[in-house]
Protein backbone atom coordinates (compact mmCIF):
# COMPACT_ATOMS: atom_id res chain seq x y z
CA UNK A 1 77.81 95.91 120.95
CA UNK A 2 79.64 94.48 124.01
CA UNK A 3 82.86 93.46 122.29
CA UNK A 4 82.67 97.70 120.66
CA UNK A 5 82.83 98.60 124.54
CA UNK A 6 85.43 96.03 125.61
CA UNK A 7 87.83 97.14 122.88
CA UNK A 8 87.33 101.12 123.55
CA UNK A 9 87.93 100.25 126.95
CA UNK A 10 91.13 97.99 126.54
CA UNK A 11 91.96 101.16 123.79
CA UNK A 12 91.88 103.20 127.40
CA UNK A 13 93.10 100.73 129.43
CA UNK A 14 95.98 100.10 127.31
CA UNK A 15 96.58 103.57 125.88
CA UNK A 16 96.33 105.76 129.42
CA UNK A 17 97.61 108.85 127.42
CA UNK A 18 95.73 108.99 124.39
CA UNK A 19 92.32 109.93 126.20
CA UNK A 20 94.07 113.07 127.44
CA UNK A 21 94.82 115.02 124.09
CA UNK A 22 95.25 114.40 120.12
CA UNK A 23 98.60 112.98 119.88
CA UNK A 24 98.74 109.16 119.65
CA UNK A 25 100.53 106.82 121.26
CA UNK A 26 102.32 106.04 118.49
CA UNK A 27 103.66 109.71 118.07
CA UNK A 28 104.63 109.66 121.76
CA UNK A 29 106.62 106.35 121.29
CA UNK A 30 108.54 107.92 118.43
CA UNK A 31 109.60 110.86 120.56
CA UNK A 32 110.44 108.74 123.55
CA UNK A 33 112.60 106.68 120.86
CA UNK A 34 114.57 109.86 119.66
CA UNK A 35 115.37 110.92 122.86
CA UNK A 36 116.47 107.72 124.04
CA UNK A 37 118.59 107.77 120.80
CA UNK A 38 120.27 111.18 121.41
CA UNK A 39 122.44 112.37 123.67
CA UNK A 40 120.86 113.36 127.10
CA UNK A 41 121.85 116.43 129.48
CA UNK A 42 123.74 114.27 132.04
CA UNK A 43 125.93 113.28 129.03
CA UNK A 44 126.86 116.94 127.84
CA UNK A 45 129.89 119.19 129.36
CA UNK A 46 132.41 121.67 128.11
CA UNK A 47 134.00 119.41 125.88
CA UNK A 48 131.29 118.37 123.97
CA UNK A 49 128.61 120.70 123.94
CA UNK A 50 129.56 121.43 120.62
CA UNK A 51 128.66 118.10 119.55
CA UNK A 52 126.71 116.79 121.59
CA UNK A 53 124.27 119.70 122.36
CA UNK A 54 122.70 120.29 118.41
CA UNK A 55 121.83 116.49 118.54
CA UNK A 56 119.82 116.58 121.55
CA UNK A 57 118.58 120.18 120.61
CA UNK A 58 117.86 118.84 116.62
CA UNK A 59 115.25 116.02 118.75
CA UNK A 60 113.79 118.71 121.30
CA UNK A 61 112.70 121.46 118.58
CA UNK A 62 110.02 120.31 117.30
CA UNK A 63 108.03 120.28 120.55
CA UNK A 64 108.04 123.74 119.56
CA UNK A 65 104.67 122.93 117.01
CA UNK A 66 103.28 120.33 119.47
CA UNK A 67 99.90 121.17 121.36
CA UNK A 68 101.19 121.80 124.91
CA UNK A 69 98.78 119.71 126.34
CA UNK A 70 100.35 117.09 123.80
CA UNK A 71 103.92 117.45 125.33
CA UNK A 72 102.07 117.07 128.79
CA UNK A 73 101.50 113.64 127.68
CA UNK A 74 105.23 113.09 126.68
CA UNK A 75 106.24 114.81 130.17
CA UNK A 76 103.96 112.21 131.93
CA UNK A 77 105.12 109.47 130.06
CA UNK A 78 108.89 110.31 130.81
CA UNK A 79 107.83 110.50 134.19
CA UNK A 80 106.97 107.12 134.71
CA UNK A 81 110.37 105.58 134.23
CA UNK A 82 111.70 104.07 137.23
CA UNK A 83 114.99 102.31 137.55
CA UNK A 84 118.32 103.95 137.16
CA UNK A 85 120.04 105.27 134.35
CA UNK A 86 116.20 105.51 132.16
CA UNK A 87 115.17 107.30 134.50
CA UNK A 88 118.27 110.02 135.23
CA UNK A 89 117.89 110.22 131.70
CA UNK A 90 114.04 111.01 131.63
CA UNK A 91 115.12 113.49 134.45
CA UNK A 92 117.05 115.22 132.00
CA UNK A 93 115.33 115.10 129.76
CA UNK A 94 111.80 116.46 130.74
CA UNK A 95 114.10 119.21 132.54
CA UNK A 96 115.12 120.53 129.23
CA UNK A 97 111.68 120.18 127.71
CA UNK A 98 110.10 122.29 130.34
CA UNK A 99 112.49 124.72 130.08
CA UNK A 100 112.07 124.82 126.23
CA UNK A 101 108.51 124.70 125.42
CA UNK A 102 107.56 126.76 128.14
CA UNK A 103 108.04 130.68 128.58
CA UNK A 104 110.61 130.68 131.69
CA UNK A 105 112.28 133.61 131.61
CA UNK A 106 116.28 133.67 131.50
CA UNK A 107 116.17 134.52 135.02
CA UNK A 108 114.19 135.23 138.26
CA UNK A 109 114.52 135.43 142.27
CA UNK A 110 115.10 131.85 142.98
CA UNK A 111 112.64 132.75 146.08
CA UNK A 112 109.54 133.43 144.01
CA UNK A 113 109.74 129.96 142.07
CA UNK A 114 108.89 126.40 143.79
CA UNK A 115 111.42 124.04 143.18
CA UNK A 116 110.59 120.33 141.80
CA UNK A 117 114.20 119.20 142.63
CA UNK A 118 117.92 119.40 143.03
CA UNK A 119 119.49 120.59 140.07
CA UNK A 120 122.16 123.06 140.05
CA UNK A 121 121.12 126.56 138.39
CA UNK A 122 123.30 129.21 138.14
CA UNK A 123 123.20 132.50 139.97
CA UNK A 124 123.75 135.89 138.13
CA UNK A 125 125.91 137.84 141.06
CA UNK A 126 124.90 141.14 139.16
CA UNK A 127 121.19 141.08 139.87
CA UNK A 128 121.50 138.26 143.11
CA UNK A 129 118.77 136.11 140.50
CA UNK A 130 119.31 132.45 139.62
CA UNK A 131 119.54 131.62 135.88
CA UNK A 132 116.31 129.56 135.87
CA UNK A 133 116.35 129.18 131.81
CA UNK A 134 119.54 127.25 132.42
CA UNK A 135 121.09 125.15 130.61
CA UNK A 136 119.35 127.08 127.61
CA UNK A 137 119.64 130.64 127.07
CA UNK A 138 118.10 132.88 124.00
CA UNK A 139 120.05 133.87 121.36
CA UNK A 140 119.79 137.46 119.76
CA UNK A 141 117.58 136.35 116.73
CA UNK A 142 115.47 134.20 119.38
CA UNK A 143 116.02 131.07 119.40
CA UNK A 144 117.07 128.95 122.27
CA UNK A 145 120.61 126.97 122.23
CA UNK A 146 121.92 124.80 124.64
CA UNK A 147 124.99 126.27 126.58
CA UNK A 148 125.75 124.24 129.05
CA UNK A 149 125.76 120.27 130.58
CA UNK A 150 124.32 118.99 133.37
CA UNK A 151 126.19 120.47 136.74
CA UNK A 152 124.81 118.63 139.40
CA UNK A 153 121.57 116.78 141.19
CA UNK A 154 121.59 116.88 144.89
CA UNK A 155 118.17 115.52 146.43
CA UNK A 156 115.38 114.00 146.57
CA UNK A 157 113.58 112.69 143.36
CA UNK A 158 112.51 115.56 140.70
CA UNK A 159 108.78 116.21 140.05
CA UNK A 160 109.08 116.68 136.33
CA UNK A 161 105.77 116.85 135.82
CA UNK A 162 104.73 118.96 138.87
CA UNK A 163 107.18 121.27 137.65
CA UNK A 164 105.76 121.09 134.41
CA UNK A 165 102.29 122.22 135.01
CA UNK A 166 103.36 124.96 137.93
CA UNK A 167 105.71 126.73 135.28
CA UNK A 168 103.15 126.27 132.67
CA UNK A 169 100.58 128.01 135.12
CA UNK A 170 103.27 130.86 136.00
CA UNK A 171 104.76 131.54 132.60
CA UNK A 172 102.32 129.99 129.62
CA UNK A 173 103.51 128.21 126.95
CA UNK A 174 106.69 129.59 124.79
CA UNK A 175 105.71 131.03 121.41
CA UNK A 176 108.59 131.55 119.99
């Protein structure tokens, strides 16, 4: 009986995200391995969004079937990566994955949304709103494409997962 409770606890000791939802750690792993294998945000600009963009967007779409609670998990684990270029890359990362498997809207009054961090977001000088969908917009049969690379990051450190759950409260998860 003791060594049953030892290894369930080293299973939660060991495995911090798997007592939060259904996805394994193993399925986490994988999609922290694909993203580390595509090409990131930061990497993407005119030139070679053509390329470059589908690949990153080919490991991203499938979020779209995860249980949001699930990419949570993969948000937090990003989130935990600490020195340099790993983590400007989990930056960009979990940046795009907010934006795509949650229901932000294409744009908004950059007053009325708390910001997480620095990045440069577009403002529409029609309508005086800041394009806070960006780098993804929606297509007309409703799917979201990548349109544009990483601009800029002025600031402090970016709250990934902070922003995470605020947009998730504000806008829900994306259904489509």
């Amino acid at each position: 009986m003791n060594s049953a409770i030892f290894f369930i606890s080293s299973i939660l000791i060991f495995s911090p995200f798997i007592a939060e939802a259904g996805i394994s750690d193993a399925e986490i792993n994988e999609k922290v391995t694909q993203l580390n294998a595509a090409p990131y945000w930061g990497q993407i600009n005119d030139e070679n969004i053509s390329t470059l963009g589908p690949k990153l967007m080919r490991v991203i779409e499938p979020l779209k079937s995860w249980n949001i609670n699930d990419v949570r998990i993969l948000v937090k684990r990003l989130s935990m990566e600490t020195s340099g270029e790993e983590k400007w890359r989990a930056w960009n990362d979990i940046y795009i994955i907010n934006r795509y498997c949650i229901n932000v809207p294409q744009e908004a009054n950059i007053n009325s949304v708390k910001k997480f961090g620095a990045w440069y977001v577009p403002m529409n000088r029609g309508t005086g709103n800041y394009n806070i969908l960006y780098p993804l917009t929606m297509t007309l049969d409703g799917r979201l494409q990548l349109i544009g690379g990483s601009r800029l990051y002025n600031g402090s450190s970016y709250d990934g997962l902070g922003e995470f759950d605020y947009l998730l409260k504000i806008y829900g998860k994306r259904t489509n």
